[in-house]
C-alpha atoms as a PDB file:
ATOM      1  CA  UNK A   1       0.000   0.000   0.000  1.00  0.00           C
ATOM      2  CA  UNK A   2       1.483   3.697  -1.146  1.00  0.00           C
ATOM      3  CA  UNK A   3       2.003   5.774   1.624  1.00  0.00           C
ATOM      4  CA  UNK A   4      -0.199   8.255   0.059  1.00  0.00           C
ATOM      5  CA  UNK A   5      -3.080   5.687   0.563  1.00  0.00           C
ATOM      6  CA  UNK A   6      -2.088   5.365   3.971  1.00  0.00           C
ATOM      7  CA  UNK A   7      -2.329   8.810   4.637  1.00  0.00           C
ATOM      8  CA  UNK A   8      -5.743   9.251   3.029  1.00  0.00           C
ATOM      9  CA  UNK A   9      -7.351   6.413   4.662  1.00  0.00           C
ATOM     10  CA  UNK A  10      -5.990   7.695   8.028  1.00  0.00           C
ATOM     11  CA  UNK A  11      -7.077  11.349   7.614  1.00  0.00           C
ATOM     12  CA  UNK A  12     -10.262  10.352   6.415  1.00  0.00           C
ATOM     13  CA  UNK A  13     -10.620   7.787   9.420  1.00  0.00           C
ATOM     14  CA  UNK A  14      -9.827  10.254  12.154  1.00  0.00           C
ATOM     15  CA  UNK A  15     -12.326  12.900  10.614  1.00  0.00           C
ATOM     16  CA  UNK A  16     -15.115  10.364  10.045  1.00  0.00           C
ATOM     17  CA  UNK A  17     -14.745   9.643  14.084  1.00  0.00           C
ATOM     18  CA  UNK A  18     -14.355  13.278  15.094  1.00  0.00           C
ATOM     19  CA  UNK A  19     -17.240  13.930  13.356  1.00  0.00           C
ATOM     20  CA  UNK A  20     -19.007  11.258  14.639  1.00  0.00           C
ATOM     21  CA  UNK A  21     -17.923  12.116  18.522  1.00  0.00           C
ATOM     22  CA  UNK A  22     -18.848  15.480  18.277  1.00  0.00           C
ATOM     23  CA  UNK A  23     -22.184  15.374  16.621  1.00  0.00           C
ATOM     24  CA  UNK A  24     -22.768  12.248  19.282  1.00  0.00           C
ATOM     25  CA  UNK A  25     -21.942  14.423  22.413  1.00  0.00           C
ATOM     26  CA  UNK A  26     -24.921  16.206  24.455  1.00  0.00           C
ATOM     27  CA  UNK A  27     -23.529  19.953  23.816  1.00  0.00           C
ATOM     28  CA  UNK A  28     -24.448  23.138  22.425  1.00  0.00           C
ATOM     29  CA  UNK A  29     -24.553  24.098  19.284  1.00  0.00           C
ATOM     30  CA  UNK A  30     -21.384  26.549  19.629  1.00  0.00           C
ATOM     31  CA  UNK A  31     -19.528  24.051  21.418  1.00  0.00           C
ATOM     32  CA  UNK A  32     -20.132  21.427  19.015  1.00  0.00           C
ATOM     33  CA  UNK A  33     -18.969  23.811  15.777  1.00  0.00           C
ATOM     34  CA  UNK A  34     -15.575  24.931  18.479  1.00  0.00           C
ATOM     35  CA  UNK A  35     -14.605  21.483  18.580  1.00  0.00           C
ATOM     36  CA  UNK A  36     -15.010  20.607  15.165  1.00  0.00           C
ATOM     37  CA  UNK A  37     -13.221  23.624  14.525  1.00  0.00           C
ATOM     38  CA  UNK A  38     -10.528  22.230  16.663  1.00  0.00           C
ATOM     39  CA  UNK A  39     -10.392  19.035  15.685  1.00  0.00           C
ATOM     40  CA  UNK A  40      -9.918  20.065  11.856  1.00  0.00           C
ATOM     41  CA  UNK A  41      -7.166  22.741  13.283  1.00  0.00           C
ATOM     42  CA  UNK A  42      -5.502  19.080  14.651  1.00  0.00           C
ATOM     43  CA  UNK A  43      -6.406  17.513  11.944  1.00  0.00           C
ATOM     44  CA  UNK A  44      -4.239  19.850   9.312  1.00  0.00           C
ATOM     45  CA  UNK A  45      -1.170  19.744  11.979  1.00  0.00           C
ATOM     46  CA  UNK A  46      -1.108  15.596  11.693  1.00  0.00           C
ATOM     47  CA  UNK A  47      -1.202  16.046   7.548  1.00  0.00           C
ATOM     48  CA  UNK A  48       1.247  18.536   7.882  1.00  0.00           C
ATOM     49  CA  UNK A  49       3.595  16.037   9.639  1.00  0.00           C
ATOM     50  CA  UNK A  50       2.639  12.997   8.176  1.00  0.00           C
ATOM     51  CA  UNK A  51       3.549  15.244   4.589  1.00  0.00           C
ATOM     52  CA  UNK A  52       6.633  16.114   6.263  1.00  0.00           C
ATOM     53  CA  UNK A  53       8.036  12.824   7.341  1.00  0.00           C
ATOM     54  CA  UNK A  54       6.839  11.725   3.242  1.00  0.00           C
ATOM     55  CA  UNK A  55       8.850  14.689   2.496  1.00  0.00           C
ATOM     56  CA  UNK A  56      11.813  13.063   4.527  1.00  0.00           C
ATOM     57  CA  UNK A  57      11.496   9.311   3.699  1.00  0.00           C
ATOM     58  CA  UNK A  58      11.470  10.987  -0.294  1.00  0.00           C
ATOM     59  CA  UNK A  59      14.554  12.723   0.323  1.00  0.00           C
ATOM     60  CA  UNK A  60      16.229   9.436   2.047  1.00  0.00           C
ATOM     61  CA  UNK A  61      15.514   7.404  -0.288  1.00  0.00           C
ATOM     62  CA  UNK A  62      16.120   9.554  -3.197  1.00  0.00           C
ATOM     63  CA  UNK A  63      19.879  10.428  -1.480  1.00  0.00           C
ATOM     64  CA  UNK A  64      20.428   6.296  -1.538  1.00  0.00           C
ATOM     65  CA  UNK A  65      19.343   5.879  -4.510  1.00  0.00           C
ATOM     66  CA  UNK A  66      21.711   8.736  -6.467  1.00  0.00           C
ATOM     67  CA  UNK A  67      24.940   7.326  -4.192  1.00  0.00           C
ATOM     68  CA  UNK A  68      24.206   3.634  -5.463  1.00  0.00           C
ATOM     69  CA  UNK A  69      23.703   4.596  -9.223  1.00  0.00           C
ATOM     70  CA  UNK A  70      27.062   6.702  -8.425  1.00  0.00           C
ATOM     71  CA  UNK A  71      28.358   3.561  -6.905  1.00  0.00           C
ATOM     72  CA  UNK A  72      27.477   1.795 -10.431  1.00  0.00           C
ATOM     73  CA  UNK A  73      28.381   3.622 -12.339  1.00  0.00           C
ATOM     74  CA  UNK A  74      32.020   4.331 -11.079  1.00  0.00           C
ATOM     75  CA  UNK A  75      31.650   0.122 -11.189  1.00  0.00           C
ATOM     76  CA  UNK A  76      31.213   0.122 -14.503  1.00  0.00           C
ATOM     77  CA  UNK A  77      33.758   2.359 -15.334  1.00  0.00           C
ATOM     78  CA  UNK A  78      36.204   0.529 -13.444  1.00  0.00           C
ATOM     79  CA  UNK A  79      35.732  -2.702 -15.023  1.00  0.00           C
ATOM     80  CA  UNK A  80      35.136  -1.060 -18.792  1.00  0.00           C
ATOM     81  CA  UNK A  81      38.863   0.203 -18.162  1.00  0.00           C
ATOM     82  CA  UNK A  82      40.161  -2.570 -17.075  1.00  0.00           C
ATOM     83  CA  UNK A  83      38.872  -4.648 -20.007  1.00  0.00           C
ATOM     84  CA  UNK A  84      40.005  -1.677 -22.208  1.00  0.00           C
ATOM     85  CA  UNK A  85      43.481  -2.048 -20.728  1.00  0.00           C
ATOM     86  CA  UNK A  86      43.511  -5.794 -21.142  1.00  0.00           C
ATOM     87  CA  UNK A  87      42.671  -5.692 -24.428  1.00  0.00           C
ATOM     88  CA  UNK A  88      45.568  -3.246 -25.267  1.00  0.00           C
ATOM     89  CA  UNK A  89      48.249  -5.540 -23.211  1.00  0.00           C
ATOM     90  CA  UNK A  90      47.128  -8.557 -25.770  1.00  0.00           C
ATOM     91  CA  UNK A  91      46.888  -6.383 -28.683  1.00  0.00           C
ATOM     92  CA  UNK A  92      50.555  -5.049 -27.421  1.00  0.00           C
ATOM     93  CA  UNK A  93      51.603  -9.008 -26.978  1.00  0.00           C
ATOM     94  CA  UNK A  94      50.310  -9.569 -30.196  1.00  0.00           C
ATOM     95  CA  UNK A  95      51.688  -7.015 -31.761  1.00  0.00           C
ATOM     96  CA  UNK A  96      55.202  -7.995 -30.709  1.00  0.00           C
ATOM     97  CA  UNK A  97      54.940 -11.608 -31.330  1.00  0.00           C
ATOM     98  CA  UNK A  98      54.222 -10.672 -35.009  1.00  0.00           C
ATOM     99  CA  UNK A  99      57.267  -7.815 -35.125  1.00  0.00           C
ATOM    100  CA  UNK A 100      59.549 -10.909 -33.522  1.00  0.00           C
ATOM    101  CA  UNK A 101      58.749 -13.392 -36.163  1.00  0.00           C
END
């Protein structure tokens, strides 16, 4: 499951049961529309953290991602210059085995 998923069913959750509370509870009209008001204020904090730790795990996993393609890639130069330099020691071999006869 995406963690945007995740974060939507959760949001939508913990509004459905605020809701629910509130509108449940033996209060005043005002008092009723204060708390929702404060529950959706609550609400907006927990999205704005959940979107910050996203925000964070992105970051993360974009940093690992860009050191292990760097990784590869210095790999693969590596081993393309040492087949490069192998082939020019044989062709070098070669080449003097064919000068000597």
């Amino acid at each position: 499951m995406s963690l945007t998923k995740i974060i939507i069913a959760a949001t939508s959750g913990l509004a459905a049961g605020v809701v629910i509370g509130l509108l449940a509870a033996p209060q005043s009209g005002a008092e009723t529309r204060q708390q929702i008001a404060d529950g959706v204020e609550d609400l907006k904090k927990k999205i704005v953290d959940l979107k910050d730790q996203a925000m964070g795990k992105a970051k993360e996993y974009g940093e690992e991602a860009m050191t292990e393609a760097e990784n590869l890639k210095n790999n693969a130069k590596e081993k393309a210059q040492n087949f490069i330099d192998r082939a020019k020691s044989q062709n070098h071999a070669i080449t003097s085995d064919l000068a000597s006869n």
